[in-house]
Each structure stands twice: as structure tokens, then as C-alpha cells.
N, C-alpha and C. Protein backbone atom coordinates (compact mmCIF):
# COMPACT_ATOMS: atom_id res chain seq x y z
N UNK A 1 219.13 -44.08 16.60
CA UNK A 1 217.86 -43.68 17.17
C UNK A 1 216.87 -43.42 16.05
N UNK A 2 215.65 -44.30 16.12
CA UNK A 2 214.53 -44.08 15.19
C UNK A 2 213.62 -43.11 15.61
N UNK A 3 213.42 -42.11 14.85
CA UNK A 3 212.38 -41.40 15.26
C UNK A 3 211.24 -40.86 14.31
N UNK A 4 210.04 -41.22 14.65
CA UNK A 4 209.15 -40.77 13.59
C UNK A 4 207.95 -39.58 13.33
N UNK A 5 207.80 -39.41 12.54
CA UNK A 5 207.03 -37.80 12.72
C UNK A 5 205.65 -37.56 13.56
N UNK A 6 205.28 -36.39 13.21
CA UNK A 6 204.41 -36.07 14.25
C UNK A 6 203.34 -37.25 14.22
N UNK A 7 202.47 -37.74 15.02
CA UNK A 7 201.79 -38.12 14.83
C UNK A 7 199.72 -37.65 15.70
N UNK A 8 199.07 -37.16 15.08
CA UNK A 8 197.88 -36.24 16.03
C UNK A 8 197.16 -37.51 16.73
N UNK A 9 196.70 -37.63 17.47
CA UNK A 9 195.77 -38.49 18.60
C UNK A 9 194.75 -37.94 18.69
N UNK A 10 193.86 -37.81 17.39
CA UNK A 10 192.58 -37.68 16.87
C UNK A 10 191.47 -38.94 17.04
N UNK A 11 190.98 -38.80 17.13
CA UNK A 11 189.27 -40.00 17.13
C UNK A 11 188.48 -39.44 16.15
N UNK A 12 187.84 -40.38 15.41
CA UNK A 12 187.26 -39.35 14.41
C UNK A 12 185.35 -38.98 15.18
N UNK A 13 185.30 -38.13 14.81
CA UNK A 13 184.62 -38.01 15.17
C UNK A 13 184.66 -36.93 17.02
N UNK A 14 183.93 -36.80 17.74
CA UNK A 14 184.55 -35.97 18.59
C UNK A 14 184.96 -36.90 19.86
N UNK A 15 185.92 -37.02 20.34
CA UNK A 15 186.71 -38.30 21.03
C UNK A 15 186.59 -37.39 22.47
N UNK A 16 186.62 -38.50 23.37
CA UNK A 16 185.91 -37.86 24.63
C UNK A 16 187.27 -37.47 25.69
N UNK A 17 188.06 -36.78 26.22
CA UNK A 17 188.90 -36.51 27.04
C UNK A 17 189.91 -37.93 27.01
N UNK A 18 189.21 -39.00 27.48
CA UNK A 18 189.93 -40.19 28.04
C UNK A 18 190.73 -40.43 26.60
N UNK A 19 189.60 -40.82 25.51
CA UNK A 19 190.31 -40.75 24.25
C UNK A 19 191.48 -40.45 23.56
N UNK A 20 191.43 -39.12 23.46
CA UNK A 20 192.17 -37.66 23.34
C UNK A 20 193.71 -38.24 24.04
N UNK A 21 193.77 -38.66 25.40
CA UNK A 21 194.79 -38.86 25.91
C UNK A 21 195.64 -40.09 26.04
N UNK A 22 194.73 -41.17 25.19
CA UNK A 22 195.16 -42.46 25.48
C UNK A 22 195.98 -42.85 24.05
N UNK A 23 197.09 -43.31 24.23
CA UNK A 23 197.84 -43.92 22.94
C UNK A 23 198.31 -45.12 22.55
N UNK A 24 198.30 -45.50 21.68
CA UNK A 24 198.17 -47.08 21.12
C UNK A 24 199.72 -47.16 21.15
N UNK A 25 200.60 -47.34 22.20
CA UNK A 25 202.38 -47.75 21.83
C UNK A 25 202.96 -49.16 21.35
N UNK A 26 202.22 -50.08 21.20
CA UNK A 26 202.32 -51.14 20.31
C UNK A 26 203.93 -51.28 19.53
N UNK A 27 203.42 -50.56 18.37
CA UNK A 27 204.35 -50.21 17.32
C UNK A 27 205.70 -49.85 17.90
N UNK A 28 205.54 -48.96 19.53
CA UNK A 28 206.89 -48.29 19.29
C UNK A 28 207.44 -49.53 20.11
N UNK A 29 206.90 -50.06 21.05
CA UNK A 29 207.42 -51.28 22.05
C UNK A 29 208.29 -52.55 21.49
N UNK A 30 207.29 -52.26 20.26
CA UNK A 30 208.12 -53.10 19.15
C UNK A 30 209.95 -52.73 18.51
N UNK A 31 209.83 -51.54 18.68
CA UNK A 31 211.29 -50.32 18.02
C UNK A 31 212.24 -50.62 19.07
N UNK A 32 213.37 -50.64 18.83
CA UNK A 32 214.73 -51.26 19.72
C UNK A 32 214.71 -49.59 20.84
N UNK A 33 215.16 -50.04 21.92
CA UNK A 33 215.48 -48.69 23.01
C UNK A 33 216.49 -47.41 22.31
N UNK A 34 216.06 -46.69 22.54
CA UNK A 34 215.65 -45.27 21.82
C UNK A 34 214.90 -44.70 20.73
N UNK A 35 214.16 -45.78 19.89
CA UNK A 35 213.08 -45.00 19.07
C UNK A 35 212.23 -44.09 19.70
N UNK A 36 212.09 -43.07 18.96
CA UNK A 36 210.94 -41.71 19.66
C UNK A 36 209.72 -42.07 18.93
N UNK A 37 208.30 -41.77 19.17
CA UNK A 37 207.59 -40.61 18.32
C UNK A 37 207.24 -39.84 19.07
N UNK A 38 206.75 -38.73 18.13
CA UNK A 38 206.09 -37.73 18.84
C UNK A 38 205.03 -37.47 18.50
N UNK A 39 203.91 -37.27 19.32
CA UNK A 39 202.55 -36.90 19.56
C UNK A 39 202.34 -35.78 19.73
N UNK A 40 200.81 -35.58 18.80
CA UNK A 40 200.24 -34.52 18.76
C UNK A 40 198.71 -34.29 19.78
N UNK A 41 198.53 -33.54 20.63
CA UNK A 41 197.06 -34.06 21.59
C UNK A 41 196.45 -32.93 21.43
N UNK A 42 195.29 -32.86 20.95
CA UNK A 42 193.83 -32.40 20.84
C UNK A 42 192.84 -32.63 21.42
N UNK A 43 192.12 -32.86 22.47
CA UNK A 43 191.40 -33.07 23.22
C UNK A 43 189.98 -32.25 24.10
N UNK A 44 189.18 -32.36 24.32
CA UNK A 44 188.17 -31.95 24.92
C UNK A 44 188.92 -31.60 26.20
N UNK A 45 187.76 -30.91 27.60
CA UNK A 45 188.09 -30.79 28.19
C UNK A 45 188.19 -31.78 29.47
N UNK A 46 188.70 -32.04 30.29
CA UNK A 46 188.53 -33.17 31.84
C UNK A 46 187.42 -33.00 31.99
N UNK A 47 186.49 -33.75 32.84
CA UNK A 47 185.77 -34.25 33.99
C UNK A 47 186.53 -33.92 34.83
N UNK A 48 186.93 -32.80 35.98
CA UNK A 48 187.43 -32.15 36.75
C UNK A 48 186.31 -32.42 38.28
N UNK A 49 185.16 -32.71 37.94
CA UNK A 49 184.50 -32.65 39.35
C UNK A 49 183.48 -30.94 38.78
N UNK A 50 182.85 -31.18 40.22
CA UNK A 50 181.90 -30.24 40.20
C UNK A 50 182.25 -28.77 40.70
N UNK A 51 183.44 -28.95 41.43
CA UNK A 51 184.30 -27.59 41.71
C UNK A 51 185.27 -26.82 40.89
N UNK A 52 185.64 -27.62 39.69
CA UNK A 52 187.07 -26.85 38.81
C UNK A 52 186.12 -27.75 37.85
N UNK A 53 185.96 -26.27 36.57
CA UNK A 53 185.88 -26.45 35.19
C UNK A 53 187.08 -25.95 34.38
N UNK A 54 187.04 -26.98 33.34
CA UNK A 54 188.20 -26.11 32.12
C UNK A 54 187.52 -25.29 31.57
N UNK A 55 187.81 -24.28 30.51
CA UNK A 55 187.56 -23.35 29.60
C UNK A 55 187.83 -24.09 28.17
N UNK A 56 189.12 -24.55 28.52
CA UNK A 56 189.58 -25.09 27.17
C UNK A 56 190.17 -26.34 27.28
N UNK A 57 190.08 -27.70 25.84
CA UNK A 57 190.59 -28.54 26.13
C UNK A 57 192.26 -28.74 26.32
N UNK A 58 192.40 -30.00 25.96
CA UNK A 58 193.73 -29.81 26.40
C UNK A 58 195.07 -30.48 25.02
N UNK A 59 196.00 -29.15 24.78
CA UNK A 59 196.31 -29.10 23.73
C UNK A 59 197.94 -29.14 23.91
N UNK A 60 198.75 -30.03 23.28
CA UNK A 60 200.32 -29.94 23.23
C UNK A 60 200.71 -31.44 22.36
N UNK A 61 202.27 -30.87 22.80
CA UNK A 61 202.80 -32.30 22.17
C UNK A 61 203.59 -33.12 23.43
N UNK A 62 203.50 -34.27 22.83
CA UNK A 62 204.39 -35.62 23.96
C UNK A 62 205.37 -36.12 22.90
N UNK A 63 206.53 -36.36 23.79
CA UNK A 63 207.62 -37.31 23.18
C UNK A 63 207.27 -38.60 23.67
N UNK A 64 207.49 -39.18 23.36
CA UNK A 64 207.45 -41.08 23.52
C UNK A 64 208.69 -41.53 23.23
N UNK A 65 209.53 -42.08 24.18
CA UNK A 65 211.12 -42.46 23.97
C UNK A 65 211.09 -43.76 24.26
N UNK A 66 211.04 -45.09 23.56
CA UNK A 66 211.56 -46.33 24.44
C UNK A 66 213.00 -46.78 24.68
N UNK A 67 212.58 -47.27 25.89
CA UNK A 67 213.97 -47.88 26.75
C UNK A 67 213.55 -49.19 26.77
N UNK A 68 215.03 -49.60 27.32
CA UNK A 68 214.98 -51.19 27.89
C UNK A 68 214.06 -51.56 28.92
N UNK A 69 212.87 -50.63 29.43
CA UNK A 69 211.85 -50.98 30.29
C UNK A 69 210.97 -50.45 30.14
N UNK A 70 210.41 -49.59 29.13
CA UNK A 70 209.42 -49.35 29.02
C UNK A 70 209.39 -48.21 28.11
N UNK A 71 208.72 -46.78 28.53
CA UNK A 71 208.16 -45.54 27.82
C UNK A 71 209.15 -44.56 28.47
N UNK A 72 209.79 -43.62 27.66
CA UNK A 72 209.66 -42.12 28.95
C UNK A 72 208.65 -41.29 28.29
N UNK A 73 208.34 -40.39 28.78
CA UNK A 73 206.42 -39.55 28.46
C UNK A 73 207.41 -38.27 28.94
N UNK A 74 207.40 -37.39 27.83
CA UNK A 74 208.06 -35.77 28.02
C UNK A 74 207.18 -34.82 27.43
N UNK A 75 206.46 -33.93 27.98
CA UNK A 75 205.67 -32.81 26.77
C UNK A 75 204.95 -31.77 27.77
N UNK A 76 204.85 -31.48 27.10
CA UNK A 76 203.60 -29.74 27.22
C UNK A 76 202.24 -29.99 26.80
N UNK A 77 201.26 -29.85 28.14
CA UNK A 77 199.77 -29.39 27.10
C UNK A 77 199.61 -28.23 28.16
N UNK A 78 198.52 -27.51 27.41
CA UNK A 78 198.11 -26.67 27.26
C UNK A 78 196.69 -26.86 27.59
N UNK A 79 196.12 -25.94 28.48
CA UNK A 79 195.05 -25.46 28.91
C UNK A 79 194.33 -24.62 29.92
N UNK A 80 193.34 -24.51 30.43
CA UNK A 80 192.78 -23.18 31.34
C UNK A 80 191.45 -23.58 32.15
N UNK A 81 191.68 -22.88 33.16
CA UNK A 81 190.64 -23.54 34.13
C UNK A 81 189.69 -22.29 34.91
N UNK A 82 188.47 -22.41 34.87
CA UNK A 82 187.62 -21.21 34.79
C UNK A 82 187.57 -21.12 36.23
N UNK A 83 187.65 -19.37 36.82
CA UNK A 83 187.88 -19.36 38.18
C UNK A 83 187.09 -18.17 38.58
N UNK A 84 187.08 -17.81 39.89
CA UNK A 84 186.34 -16.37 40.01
C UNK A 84 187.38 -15.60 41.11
N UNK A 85 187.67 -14.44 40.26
CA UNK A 85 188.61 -13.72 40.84
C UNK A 85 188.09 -13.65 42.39
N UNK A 86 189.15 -13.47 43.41
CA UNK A 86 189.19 -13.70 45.05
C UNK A 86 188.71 -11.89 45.53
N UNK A 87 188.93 -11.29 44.61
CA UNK A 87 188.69 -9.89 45.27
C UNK A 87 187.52 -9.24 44.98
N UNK A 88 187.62 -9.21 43.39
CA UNK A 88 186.67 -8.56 42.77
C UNK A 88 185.00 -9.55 41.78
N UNK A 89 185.52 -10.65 42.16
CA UNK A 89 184.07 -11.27 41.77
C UNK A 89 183.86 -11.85 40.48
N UNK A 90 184.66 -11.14 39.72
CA UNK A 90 184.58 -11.70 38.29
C UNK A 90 184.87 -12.85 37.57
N UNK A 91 184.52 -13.32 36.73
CA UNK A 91 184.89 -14.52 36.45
C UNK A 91 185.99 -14.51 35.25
N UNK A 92 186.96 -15.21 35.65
CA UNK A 92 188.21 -15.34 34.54
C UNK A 92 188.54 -16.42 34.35
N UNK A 93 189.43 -16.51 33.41
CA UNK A 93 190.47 -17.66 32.51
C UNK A 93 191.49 -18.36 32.65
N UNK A 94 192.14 -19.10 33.78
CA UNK A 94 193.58 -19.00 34.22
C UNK A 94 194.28 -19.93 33.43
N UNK A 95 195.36 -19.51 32.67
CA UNK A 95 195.81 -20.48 31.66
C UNK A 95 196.43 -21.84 32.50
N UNK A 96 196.76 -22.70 31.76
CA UNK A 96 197.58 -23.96 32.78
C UNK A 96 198.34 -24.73 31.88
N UNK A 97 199.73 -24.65 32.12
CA UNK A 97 200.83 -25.67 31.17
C UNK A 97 200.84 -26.72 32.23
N UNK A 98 200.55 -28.25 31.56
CA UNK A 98 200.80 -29.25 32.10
C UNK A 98 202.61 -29.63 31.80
N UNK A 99 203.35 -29.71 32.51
CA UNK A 99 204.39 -30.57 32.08
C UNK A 99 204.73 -32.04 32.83
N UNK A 100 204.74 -32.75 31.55
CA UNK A 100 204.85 -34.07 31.71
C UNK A 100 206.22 -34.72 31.45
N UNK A 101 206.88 -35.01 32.41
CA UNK A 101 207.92 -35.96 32.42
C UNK A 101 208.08 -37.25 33.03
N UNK A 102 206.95 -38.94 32.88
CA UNK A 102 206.93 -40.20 33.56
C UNK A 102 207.83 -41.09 32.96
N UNK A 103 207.70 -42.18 33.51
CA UNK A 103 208.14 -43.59 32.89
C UNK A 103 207.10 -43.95 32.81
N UNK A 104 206.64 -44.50 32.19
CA UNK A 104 205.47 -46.03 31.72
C UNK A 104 205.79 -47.12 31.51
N UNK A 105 205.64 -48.08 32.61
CA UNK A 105 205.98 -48.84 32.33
C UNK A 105 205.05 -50.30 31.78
N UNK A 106 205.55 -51.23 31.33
CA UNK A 106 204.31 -52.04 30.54
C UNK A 106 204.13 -53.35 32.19
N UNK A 107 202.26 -53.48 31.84
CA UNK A 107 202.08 -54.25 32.72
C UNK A 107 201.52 -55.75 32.18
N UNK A 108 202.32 -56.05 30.67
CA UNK A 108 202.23 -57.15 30.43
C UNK A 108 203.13 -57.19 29.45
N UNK A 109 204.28 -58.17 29.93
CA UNK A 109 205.35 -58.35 28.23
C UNK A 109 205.47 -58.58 27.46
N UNK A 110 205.73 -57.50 26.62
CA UNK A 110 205.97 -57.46 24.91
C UNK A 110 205.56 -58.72 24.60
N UNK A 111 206.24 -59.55 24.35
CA UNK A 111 206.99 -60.68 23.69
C UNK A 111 206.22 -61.84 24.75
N UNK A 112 206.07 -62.18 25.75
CA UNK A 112 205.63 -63.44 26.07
C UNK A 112 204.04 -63.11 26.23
N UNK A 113 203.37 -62.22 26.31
CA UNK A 113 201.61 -61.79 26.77
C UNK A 113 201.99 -61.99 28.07
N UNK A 114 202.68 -62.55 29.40
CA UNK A 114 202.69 -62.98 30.02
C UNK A 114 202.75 -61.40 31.08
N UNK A 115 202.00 -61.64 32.25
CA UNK A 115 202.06 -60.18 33.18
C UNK A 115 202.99 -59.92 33.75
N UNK A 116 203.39 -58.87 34.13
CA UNK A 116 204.47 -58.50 34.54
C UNK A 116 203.98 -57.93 36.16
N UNK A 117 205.48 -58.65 36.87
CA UNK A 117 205.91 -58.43 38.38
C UNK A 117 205.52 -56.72 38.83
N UNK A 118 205.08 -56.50 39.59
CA UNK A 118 204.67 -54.67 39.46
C UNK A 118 204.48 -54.28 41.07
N UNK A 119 205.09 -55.45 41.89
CA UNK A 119 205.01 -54.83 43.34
C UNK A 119 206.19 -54.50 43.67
N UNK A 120 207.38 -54.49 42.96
CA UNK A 120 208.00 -53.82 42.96
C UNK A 120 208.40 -52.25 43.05
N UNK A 121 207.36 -52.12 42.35
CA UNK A 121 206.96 -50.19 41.81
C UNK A 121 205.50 -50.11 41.44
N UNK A 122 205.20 -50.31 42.65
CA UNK A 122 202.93 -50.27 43.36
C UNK A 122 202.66 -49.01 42.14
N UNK A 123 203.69 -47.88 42.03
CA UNK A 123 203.20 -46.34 41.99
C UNK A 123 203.63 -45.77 40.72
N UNK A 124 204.37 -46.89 39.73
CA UNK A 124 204.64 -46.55 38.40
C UNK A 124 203.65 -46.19 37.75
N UNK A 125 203.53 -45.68 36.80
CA UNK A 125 202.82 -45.17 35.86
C UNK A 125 202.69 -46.70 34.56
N UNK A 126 201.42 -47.36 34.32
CA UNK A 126 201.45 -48.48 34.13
C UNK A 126 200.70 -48.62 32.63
N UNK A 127 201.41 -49.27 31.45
CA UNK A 127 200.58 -49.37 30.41
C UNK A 127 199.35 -50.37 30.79
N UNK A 128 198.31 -50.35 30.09
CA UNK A 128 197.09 -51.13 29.62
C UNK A 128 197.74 -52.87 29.31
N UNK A 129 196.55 -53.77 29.61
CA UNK A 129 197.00 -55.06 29.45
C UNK A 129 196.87 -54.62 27.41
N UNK A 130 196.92 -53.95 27.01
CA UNK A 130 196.89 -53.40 25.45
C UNK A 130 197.45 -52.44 25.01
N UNK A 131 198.75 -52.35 25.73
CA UNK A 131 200.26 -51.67 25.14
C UNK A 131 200.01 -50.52 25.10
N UNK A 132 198.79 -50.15 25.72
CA UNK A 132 198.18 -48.56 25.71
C UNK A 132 198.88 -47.17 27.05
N UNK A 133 199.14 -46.05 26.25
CA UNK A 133 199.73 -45.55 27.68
C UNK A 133 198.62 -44.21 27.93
N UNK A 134 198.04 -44.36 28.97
CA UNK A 134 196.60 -43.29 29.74
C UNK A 134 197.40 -42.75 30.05
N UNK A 135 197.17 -41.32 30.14
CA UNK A 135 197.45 -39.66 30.35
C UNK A 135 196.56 -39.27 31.46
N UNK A 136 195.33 -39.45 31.70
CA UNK A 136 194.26 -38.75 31.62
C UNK A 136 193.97 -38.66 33.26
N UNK A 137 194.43 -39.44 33.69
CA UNK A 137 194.58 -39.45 35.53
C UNK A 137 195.86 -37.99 35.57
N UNK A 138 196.77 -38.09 35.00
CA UNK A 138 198.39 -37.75 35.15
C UNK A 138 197.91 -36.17 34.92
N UNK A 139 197.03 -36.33 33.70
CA UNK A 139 197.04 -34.51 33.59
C UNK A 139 195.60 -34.00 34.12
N UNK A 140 194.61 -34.60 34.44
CA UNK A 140 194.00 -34.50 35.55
C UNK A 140 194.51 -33.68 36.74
N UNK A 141 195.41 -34.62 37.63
CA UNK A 141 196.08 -34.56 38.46
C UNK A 141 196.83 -33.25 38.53
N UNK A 142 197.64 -33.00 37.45
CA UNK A 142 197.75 -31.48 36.84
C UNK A 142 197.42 -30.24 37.07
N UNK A 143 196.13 -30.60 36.53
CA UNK A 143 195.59 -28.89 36.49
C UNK A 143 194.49 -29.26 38.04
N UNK A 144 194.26 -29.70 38.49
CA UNK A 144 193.67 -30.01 39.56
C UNK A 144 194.73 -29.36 40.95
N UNK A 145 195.83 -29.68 40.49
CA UNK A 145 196.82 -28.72 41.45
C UNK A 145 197.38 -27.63 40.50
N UNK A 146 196.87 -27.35 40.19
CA UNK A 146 197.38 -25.93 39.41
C UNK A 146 196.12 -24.98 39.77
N UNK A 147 195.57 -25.61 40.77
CA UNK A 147 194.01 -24.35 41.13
C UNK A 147 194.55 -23.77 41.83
N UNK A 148 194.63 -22.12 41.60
CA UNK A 148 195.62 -21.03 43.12
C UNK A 148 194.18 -20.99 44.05
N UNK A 149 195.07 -21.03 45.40
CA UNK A 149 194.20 -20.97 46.66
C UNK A 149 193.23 -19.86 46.83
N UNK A 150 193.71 -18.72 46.35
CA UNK A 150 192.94 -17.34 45.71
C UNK A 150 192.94 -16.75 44.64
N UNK A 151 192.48 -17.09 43.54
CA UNK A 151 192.51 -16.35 41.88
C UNK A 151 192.60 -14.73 42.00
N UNK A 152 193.23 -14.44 41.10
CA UNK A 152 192.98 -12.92 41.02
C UNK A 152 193.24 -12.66 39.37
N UNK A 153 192.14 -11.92 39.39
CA UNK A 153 192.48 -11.19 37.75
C UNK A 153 193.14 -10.77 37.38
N UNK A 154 193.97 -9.81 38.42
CA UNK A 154 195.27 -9.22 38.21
C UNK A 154 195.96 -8.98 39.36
N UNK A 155 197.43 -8.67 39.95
CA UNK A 155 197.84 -8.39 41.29
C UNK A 155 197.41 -7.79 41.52
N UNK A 156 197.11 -6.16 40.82
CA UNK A 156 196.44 -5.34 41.84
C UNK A 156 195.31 -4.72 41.98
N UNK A 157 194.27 -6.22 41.65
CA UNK A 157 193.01 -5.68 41.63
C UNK A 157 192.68 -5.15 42.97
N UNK A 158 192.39 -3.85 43.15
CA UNK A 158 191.98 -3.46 43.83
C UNK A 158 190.63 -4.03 44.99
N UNK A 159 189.73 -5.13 44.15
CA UNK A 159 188.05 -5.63 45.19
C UNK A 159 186.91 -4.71 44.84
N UNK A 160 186.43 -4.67 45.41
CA UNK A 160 185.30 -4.20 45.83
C UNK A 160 184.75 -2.93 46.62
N UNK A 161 184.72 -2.32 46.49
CA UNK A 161 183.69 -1.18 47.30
C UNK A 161 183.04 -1.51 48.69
N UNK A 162 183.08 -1.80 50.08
CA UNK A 162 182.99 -2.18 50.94
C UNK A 162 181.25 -1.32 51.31
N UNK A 163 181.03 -0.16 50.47
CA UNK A 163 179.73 0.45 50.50
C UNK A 163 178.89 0.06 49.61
N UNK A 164 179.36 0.16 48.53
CA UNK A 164 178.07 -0.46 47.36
C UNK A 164 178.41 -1.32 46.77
N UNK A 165 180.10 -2.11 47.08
CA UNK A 165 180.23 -3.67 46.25
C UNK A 165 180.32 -3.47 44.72
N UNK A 166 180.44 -2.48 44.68
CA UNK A 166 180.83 -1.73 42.91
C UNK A 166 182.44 -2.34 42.75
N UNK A 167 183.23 -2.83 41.72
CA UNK A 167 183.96 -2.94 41.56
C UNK A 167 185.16 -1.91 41.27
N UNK A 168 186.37 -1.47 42.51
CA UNK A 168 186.97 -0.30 42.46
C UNK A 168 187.44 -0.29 41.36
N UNK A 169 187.99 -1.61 40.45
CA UNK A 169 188.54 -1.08 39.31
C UNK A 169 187.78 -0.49 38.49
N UNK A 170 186.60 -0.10 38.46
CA UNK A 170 185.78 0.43 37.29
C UNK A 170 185.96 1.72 37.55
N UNK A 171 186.63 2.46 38.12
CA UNK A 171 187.08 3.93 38.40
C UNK A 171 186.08 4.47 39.67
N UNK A 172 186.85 5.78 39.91
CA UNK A 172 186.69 6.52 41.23
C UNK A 172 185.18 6.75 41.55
N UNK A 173 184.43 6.31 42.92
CA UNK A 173 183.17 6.78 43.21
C UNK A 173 182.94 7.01 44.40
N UNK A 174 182.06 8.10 44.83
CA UNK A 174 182.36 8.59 45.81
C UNK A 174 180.98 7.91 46.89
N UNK A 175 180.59 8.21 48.14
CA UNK A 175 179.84 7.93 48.50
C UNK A 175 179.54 8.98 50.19
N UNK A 176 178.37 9.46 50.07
CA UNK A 176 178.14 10.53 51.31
C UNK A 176 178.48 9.72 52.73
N UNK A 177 178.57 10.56 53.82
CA UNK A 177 179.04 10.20 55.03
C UNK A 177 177.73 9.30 55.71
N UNK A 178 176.76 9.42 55.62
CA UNK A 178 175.65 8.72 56.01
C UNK A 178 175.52 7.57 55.80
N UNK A 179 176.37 7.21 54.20
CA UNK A 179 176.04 5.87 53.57
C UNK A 179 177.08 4.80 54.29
N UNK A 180 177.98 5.13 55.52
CA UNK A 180 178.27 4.60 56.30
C UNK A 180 177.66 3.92 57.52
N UNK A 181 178.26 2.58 57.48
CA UNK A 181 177.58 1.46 58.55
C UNK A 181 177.97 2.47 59.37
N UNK A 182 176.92 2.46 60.72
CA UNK A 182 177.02 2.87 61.92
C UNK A 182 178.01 2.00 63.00
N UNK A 183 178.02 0.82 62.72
CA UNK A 183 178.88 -0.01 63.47
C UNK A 183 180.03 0.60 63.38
N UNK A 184 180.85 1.30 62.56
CA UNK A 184 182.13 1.39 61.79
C UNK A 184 182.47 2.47 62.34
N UNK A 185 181.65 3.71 62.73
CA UNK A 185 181.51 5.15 63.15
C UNK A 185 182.80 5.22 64.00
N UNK A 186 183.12 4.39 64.72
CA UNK A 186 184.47 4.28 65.91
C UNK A 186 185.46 4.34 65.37
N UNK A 187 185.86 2.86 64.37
CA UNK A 187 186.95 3.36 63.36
C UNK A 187 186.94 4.24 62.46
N UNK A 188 185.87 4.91 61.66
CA UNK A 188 186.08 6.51 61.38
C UNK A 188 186.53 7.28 62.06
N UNK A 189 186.39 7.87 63.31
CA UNK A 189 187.04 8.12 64.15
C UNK A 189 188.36 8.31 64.61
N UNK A 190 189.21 7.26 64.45
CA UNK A 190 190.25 6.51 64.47
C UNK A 190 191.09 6.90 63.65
N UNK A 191 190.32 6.73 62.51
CA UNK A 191 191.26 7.28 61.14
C UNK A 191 191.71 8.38 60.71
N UNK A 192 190.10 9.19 61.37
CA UNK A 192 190.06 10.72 60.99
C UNK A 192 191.28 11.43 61.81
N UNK A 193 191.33 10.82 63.36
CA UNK A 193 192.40 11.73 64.22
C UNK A 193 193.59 12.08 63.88
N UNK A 194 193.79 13.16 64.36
CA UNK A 194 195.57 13.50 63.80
C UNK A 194 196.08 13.00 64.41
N UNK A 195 197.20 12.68 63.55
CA UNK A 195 198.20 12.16 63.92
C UNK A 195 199.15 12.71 64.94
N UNK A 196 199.62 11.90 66.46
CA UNK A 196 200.48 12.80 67.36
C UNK A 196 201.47 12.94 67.04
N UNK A 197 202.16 14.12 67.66
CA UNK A 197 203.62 14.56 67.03
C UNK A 197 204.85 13.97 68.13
């Protein structure tokens, strides 16, 4: 088994997400089944859409293993997706580990240029007619489901103040009996009664 050192997936200059994630496997397609390398990814952040922003780009390493059919794709990145806590309003950081474990397979062969059969497997994960293997849908896809249905800053953030919308975690405040909705006066009521024995 050949395996060769790190290698970073830099652009010079500042390389745009798609960049960042796309790798030239050429060289390794060429290496008999089991040569590795391993990759280093530095990257900006996704194009996520207009509803989910990152905070931070997206940062880890990939193994690259060839087989008798193609790539296996194994690694960790790293990154965070900016959210607004569900209770209390604030805006936070939610970290996000991508883990990546595909096949890639090539959609034109090594050795003849000639294209390769692929209705076989519609849904493989597919190199470039240029031995290239894209990430950038895959970890997309990722942190795009890694959005929680309700963020919270912490489990037990307490919310909000239902009278003045002050945030309870900022400590104890009190508020006079008047500064109560009148609608509500019934369930005060309710609450206040003793309890029967």
C-alpha cells in the first residue's frame, strides 16, 4: 500500500468554496488499488441559500483510498452555521462536523478516455470527465441537514420574559401586578388558588 503525505487543497490566491473542495485524482487513479493520499481542506464558506449561513469555512482532512473501481472519500471537516437561538433570540454559532464516508466513482476510463456505463448506479457519487472528485454538493448536503429544527444556546435557556421580552437569563426582574395583560387575569386566578386537600 502506497501512501503519500499530506497534501493542502489550496488555490492560490483566495479559492472560492467549489475550489476548496474539488481535487485533481489523476495521479492517484494512476497508483495500483490501495494507494492513499491524504488531503488537507481549507476552504471558504458554502453558498447555503438565503436561509442557513456559515460562520466559518470549512476545515478537515480526507483520505483518498483507490480500489479496483474507483475512490473511497473518508474524513472530517469542520465547520458552523449561524443560527438564532429558539427561546431567547440571540444569535449563536452552532459548530458542525461533516463526516464523509463515499465511493467515487470515475465517469470516464482511466486508460481508454472512453465513458463509462453509469445506469447502473444513477446515484453514485461521480468523478469529472477530468479525474476530478467534487465534495461540494456532498458537504453542502451536510451541514444543510445538520440545521436543528429549534437552536438553542443552551438546554436550559430559560426565553424570554413574557412581560417585557427581557431575556430571563440576564438575571431576576420583577414586574408590578398591573403590568399584567388583562386577558390573562383568569389564569392568574387559577394559579393563585389553593390548592385542594
Amino acid at each position: 500500500m502506497k501512501t503519500s503525505a499530506n497534501t493542502p487543497n489550496r488555490t492560490p490566491g483566495n479559492p472560492s468554496a467549489a475550489e476548496a473542495l474539488t481535487f485533481n485524482v489523476t495521479g492517484l487513479l494512476a497508483e495500483p488499488a490501495g494507494s492513499i493520499r491524504n488531503v488537507s481542506v481549507s476552504g471558504p464558506p458554502l453558498d447555503l441559500g438565503t436561509d442557513l449561513r456559515q460562520s466559518l469555512g470549512v476545515e478537515g482532512d480526507l483520505r483518498l483510498t483507490r480500489t479496483n473501481r474507483g475512490l473511497l472519500v473518508h474524513g472530517r471537516l469542520h465547520t458552523a452555521i449561524k443560527q438564532t437561538c429558539s427561546r431567547c433570540l440571540r444569535e449563536i454559532e452552532l459548530p458542525v462536523d461533516v463526516e464523509l464516508n463515499e465511493e467515487a466513482l470515475p465517469s470516464i476510463d482511466f486508460t481508454s478516455g472512453d465513458p463509462v456505463e453509469t445506469t447502473d448506479e444513477p446515484d453514485a457519487l461521480r468523478l469529472t470527465d477530468h479525474h476530478e472528485l467534487e465534495l461540494e454538493g456532498e458537504v453542502r448536503d451536510a451541514v444543510v441537514l445538520a440545521e436543528p429544527m429549534a437552536a438553542l444556546c443552551r438546554d436550559d435557556c430559560p426565553g424570554l420574559c413574557v412581560f417585557c421580552g427581557r431575556e430571563l437569563g440576564s438575571g431576576r426582574h420583577d414586574h408590578p401586578e398591573e403590568e399584567m395583560d388583562p386577558r390573562l387575569e383568569s389564569l392568574r386566578r387559577f394559579v393563585d388558588r389553593p390548592a385542594a386537600n
